[in-house]
C-alpha atoms as a PDB file:
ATOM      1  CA  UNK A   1      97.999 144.488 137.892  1.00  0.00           C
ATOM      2  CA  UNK A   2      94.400 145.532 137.049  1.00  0.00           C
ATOM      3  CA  UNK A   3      93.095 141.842 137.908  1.00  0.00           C
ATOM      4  CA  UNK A   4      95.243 142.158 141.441  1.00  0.00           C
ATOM      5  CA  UNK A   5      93.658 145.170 142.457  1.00  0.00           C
ATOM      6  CA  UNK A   6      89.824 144.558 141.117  1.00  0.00           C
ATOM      7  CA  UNK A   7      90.477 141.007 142.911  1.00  0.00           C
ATOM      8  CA  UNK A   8      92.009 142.645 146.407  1.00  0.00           C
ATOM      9  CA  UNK A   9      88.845 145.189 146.399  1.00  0.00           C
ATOM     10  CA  UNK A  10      86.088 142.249 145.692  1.00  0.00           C
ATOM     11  CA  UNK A  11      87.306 139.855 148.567  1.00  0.00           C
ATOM     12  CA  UNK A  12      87.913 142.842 150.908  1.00  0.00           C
ATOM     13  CA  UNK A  13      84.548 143.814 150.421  1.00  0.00           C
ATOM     14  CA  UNK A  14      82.163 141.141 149.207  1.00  0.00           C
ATOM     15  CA  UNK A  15      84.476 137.256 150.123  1.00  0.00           C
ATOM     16  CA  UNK A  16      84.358 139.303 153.683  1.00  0.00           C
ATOM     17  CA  UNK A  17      81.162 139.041 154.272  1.00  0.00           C
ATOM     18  CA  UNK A  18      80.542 135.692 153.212  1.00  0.00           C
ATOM     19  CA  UNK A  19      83.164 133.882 155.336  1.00  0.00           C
ATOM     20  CA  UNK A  20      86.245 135.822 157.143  1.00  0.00           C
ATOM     21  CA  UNK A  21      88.988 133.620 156.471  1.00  0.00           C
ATOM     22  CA  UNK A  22      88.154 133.014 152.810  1.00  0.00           C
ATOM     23  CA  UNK A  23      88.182 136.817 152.415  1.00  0.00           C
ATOM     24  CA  UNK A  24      91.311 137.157 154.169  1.00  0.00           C
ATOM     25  CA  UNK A  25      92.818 134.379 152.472  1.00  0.00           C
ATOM     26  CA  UNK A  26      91.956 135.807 148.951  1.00  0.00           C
ATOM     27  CA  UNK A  27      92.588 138.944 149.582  1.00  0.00           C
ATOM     28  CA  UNK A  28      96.185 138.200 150.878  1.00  0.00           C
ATOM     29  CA  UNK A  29      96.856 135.954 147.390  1.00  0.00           C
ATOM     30  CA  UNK A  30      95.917 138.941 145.654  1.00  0.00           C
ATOM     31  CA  UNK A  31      98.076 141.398 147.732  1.00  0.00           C
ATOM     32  CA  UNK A  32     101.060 139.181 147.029  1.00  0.00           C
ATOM     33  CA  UNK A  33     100.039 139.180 143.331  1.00  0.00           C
ATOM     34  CA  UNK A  34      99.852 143.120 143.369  1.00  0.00           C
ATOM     35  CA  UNK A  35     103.390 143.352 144.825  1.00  0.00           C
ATOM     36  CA  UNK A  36     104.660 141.144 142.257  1.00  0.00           C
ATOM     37  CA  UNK A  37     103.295 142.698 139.490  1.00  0.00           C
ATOM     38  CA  UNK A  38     104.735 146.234 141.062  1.00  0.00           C
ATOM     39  CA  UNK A  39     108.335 144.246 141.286  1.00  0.00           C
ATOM     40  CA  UNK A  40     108.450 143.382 138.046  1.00  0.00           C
ATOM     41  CA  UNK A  41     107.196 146.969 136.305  1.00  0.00           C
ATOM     42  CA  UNK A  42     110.438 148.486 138.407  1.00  0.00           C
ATOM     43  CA  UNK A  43     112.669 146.002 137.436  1.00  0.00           C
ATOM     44  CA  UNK A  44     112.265 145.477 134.022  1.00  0.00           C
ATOM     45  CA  UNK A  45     114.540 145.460 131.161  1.00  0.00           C
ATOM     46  CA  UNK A  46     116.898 148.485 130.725  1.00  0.00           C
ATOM     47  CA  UNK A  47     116.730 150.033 127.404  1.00  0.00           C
ATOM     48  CA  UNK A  48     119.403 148.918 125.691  1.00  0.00           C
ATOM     49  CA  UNK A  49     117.712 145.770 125.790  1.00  0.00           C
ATOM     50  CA  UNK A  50     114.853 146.928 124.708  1.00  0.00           C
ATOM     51  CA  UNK A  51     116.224 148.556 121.802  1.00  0.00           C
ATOM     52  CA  UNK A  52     117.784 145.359 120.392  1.00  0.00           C
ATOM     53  CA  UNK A  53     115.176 145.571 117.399  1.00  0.00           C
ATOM     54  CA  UNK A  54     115.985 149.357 115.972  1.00  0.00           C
ATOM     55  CA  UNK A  55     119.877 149.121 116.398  1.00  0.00           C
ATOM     56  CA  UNK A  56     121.321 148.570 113.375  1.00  0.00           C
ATOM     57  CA  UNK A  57     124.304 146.881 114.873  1.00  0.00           C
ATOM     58  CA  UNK A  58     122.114 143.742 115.659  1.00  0.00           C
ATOM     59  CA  UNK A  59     121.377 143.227 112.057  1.00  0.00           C
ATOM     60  CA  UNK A  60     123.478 140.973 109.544  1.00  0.00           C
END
């Protein structure tokens, strides 16, 4: 998520001025990556799946 944001910031600012539609391009690929990675932090396991390990009714 860190990457997606540091890489949105750098093509918005420096890709830009270099060439327009490479900084647009990027900075769209990094968008979608940001959304993604903001998908999948909301949608992630519940906790009884995560508690699989410490449950003793798991264990043989």
């Amino acid at each position: 998520m860190v990457m997606s944001l540091i890489g949105f910031l750098f093509s918005m600012l420096i890709v830009t001025r270099w060439d327009a539609t490479w900084g647009f391009t990027l900075s769209l690929v990094f968008m979608i990556w940001l959304v993604a990675a903001i998908y999948n932090f909301t949608h992630g396991p519940d906790e009884e799946m995560l508690d699989i390990h410490n449950s003793k009714k798991y264990l043989r």
